[in-house]
N, C-alpha and C. Protein backbone atom coordinates (compact mmCIF):
# COMPACT_ATOMS: atom_id res chain seq x y z
N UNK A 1 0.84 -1.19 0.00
CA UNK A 1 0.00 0.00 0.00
C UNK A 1 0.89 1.25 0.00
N UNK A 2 -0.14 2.39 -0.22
CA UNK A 2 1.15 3.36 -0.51
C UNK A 2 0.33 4.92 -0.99
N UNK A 3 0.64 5.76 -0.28
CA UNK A 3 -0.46 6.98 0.05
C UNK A 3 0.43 8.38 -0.92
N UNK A 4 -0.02 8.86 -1.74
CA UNK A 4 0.80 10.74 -1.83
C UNK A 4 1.22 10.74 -0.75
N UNK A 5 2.58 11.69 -0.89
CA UNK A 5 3.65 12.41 0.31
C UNK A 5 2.61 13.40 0.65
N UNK A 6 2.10 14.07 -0.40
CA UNK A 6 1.31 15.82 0.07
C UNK A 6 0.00 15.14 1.38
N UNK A 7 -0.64 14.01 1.28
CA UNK A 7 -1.49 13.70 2.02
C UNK A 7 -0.92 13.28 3.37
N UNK A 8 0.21 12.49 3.23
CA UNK A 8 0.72 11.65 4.25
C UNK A 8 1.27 12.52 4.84
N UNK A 9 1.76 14.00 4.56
CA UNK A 9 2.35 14.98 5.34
C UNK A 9 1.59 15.56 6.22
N UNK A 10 0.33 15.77 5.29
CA UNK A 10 -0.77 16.46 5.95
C UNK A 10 -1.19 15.65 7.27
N UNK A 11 -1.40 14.15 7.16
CA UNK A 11 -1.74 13.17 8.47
C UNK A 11 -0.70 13.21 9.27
N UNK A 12 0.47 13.34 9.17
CA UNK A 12 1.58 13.15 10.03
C UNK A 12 1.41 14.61 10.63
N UNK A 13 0.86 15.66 10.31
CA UNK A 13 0.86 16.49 11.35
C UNK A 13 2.07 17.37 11.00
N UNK A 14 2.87 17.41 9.79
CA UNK A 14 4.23 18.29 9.77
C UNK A 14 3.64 19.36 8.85
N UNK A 15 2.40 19.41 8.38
CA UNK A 15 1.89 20.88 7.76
C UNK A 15 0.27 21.06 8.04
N UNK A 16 -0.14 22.12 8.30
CA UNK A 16 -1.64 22.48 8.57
C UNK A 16 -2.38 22.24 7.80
N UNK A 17 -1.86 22.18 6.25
CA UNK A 17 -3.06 22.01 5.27
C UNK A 17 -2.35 21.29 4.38
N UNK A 18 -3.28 20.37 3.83
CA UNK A 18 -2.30 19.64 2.62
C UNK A 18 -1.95 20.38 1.13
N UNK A 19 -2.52 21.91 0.98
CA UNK A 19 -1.91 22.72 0.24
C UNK A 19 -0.69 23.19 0.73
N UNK A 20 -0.30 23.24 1.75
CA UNK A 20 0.57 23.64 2.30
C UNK A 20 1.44 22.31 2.23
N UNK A 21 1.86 21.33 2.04
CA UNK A 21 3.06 20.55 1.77
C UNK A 21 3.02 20.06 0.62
N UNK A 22 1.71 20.10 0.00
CA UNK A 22 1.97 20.31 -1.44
C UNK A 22 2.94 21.28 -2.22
N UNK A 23 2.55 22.66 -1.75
CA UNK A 23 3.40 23.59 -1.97
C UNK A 23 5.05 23.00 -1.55
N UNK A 24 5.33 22.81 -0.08
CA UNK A 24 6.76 22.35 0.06
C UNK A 24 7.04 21.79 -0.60
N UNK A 25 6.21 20.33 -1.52
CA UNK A 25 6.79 19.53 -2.34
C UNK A 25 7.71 20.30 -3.44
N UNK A 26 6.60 21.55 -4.08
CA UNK A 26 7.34 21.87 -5.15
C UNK A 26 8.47 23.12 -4.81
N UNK A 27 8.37 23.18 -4.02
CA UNK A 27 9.37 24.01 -3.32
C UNK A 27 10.68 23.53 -3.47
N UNK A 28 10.53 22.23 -3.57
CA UNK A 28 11.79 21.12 -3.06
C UNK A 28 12.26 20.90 -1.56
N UNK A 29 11.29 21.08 -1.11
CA UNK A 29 12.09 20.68 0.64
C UNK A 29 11.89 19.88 1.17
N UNK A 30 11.24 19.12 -0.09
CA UNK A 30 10.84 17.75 1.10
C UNK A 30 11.67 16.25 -0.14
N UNK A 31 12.28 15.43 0.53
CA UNK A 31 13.38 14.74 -0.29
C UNK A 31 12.54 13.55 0.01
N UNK A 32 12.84 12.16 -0.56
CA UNK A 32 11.94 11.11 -0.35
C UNK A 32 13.44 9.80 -0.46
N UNK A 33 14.00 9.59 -0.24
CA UNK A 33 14.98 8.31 0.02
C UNK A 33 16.32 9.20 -0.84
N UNK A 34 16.49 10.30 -0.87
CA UNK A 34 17.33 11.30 -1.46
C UNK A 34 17.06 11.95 -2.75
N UNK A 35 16.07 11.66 -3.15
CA UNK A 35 15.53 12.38 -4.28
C UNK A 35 14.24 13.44 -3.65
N UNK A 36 14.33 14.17 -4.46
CA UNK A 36 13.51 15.20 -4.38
C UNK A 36 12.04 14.76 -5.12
N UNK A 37 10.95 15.52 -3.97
CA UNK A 37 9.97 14.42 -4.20
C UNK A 37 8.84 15.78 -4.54
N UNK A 38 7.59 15.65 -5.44
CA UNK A 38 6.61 16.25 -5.97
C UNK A 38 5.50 15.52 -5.12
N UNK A 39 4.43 16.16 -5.22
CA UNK A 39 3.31 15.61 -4.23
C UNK A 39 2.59 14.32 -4.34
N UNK A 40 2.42 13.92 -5.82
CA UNK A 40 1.50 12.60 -6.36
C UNK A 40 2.74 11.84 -5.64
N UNK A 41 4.50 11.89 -5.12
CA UNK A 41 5.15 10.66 -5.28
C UNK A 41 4.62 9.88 -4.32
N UNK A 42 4.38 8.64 -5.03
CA UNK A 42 4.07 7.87 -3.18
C UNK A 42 5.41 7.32 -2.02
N UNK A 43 4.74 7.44 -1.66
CA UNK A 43 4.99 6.83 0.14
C UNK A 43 4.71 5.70 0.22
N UNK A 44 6.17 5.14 0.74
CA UNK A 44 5.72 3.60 1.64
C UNK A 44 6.44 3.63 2.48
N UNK A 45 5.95 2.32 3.87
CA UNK A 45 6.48 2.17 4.91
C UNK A 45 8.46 2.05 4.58
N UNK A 46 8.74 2.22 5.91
CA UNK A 46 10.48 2.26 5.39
C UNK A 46 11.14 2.93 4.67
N UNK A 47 10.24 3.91 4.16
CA UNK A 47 10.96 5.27 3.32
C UNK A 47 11.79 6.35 3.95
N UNK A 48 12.96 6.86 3.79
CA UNK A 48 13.17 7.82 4.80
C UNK A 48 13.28 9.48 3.97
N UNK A 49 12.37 10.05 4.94
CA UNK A 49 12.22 11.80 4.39
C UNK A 49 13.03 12.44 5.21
N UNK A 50 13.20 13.50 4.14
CA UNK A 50 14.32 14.78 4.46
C UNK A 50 12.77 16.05 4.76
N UNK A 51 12.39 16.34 5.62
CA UNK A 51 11.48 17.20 5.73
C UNK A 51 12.21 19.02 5.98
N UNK A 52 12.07 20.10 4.97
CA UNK A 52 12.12 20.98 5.71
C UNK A 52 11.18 22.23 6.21
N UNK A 53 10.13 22.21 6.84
CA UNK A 53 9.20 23.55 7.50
C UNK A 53 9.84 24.43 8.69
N UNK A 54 8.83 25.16 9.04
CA UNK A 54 8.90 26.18 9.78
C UNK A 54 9.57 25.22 11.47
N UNK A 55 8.98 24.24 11.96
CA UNK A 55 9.55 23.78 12.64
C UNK A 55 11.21 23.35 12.84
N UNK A 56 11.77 23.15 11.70
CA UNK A 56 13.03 22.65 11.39
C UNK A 56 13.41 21.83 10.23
N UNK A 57 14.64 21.43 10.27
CA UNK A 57 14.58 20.15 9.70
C UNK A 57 14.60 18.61 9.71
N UNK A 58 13.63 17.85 9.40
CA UNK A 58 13.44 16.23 9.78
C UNK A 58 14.24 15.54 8.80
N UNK A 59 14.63 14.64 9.63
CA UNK A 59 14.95 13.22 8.58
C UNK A 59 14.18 12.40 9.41
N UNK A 60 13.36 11.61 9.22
CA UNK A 60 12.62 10.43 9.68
C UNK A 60 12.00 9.58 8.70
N UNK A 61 11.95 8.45 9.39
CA UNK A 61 11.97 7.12 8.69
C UNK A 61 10.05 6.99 8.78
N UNK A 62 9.74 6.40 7.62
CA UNK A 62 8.00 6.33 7.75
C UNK A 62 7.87 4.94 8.22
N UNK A 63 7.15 4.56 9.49
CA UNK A 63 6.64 3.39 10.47
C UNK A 63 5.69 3.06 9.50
N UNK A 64 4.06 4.46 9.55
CA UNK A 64 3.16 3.58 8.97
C UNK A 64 2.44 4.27 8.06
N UNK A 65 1.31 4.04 7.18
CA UNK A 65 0.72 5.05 6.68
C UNK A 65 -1.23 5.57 7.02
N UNK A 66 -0.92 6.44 6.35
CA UNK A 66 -2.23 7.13 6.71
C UNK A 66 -2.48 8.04 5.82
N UNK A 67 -4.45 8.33 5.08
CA UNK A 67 -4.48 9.30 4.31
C UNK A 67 -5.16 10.34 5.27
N UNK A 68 -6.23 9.91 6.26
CA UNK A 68 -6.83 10.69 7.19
C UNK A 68 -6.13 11.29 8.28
N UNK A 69 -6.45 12.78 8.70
CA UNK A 69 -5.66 13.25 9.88
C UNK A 69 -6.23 12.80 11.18
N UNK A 70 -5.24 12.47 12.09
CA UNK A 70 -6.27 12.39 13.18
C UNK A 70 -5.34 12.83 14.27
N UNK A 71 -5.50 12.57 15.32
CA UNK A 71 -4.81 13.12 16.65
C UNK A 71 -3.61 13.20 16.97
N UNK A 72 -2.63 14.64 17.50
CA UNK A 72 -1.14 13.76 17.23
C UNK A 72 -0.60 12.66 17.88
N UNK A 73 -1.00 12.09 18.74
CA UNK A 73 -0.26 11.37 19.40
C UNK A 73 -0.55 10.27 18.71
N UNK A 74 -1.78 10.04 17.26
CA UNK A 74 -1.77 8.48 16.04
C UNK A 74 -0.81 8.94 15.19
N UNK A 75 -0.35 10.74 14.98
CA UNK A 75 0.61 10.80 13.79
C UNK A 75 1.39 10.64 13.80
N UNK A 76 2.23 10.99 15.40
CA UNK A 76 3.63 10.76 15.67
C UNK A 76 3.91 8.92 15.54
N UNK A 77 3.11 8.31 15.60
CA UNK A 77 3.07 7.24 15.56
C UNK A 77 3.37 6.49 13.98
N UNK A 78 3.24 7.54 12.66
CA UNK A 78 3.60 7.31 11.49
C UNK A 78 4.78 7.18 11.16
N UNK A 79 5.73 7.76 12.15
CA UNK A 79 7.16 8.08 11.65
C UNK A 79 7.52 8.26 13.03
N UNK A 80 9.18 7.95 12.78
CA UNK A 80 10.83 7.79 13.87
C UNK A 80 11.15 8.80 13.05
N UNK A 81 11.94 9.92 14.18
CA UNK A 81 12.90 10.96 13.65
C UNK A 81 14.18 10.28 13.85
N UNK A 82 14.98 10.64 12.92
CA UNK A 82 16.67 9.79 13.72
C UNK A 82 16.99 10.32 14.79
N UNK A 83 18.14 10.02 15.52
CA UNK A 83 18.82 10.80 16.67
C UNK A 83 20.05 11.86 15.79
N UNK A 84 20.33 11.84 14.56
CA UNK A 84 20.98 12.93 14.08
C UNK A 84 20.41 14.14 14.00
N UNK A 85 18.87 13.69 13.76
CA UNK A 85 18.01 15.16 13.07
C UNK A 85 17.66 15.48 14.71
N UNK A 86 17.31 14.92 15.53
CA UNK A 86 17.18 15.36 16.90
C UNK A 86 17.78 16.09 17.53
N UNK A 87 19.17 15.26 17.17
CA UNK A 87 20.36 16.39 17.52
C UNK A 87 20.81 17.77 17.15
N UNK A 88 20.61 17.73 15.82
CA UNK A 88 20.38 19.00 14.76
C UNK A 88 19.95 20.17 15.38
N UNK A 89 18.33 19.30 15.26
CA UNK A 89 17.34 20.89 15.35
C UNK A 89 17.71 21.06 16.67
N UNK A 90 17.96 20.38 18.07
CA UNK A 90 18.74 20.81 19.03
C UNK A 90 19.14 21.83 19.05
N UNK A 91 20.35 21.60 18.57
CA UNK A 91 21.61 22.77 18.59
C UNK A 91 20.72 23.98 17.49
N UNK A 92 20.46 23.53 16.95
CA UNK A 92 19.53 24.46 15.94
C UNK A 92 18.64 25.68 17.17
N UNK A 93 18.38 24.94 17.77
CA UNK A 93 17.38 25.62 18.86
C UNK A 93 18.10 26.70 20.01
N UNK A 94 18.96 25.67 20.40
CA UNK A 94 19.72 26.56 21.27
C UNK A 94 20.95 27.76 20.35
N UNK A 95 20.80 27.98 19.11
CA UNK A 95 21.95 28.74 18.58
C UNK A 95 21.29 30.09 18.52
N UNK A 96 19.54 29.40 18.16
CA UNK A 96 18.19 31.02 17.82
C UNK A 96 18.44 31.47 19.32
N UNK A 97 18.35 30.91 20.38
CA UNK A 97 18.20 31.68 21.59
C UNK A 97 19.37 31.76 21.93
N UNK A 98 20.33 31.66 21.29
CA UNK A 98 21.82 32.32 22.17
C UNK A 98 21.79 34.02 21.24
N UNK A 99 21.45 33.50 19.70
CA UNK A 99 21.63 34.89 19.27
C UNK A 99 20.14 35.63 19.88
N UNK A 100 19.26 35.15 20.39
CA UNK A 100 18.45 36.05 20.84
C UNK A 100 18.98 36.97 21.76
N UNK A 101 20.05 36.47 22.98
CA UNK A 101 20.74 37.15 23.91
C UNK A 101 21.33 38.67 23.12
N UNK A 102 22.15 38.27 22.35
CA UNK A 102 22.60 39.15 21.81
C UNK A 102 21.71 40.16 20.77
N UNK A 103 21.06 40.12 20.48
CA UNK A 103 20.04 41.06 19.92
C UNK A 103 19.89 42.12 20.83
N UNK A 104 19.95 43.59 20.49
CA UNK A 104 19.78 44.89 20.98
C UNK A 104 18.57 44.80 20.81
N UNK A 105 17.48 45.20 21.99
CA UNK A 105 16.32 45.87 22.03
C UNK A 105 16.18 46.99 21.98
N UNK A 106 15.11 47.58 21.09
CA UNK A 106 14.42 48.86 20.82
C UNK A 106 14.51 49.68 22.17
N UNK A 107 15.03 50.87 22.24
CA UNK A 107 14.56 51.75 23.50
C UNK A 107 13.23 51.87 23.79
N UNK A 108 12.48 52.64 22.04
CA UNK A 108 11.44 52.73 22.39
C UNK A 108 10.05 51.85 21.36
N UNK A 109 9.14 52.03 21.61
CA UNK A 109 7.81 51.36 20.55
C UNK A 109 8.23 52.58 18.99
N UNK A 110 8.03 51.85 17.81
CA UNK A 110 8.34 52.62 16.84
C UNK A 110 7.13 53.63 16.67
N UNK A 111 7.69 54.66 16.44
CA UNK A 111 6.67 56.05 16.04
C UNK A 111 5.79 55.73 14.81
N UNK A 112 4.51 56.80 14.61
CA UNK A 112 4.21 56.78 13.13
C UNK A 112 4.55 56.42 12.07
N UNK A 113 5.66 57.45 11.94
CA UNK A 113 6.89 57.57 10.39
C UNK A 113 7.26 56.28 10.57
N UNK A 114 7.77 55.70 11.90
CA UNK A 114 8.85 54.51 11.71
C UNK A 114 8.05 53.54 10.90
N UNK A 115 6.67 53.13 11.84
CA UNK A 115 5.73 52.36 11.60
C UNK A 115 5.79 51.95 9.94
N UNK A 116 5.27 53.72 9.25
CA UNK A 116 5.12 53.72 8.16
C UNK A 116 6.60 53.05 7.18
N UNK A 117 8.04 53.93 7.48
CA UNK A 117 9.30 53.18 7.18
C UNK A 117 8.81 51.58 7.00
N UNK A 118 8.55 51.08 8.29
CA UNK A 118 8.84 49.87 8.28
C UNK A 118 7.80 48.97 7.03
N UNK A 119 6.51 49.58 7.21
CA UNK A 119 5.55 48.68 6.64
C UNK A 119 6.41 49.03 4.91
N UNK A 120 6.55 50.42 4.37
CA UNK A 120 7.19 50.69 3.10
C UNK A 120 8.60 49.60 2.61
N UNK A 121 9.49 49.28 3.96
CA UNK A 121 10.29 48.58 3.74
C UNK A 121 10.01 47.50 3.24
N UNK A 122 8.73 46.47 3.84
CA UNK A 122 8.17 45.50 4.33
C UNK A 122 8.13 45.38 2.60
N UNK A 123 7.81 46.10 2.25
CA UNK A 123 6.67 46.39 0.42
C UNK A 123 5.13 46.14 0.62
N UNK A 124 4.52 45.88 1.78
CA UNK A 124 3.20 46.45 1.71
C UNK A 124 2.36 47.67 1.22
């Protein structure tokens, strides 16, 4: 048996909407046994993904499958992260909050003009 990545992403709980890892597919951030994978590719058990979203980046191995979403504690149950990628986003984690230390805070709340600067910068 053997499910779309864009669906099986969506059940595993690593994107909110299955337009949304559809999109990653074609993005390229999501790899499927080292190839770069489009949304129709299927999925089977023992496959291992290179995942990258807003959370980090995964490598995990697929346990089981699923097209329906359901609760996380059945999705986490689809997939093993390795202990490399664990380790990763780790240090990954602790590097955002070391440079958070170092980040200068604003004296003050930005003014009007700034406001405006900023949103013009923004390209809104």
């Amino acid at each position: 048996m053997s499910v779309r990545i864009d669906k099986w992403l969506w059940a595993a709980r690593f994107f909110k909407t299955r337009a949304l890892a559809s999109k990653a597919c074609d993005l390229g951030r999501i790899r499927s046994n080292g190839i770069e994978a489009k949304p129709a590719r299927e999925v089977r058990a023992g496959d291992r993904l290179n995942i990258k979203n807003e959370g980090g980046e995964f490598e995990i191995d697929v346990l089981g499958l699923s097209e329906m979403r359901g609760p996380a504690a059945v999705a986490q149950q689809l997939y093993r992260e390795t202990e490399a990628s664990k380790e990763a986003r780790a240090r990954a984690t602790e590097e955002r909050k070391a440079m958070q230390e170092f980040a200068p805070l604003p004296e003050r709340r930005p003014s009007k003009r700034d406001r405006r600067r900023i949103i013009q910068f923004r390209g809104r």
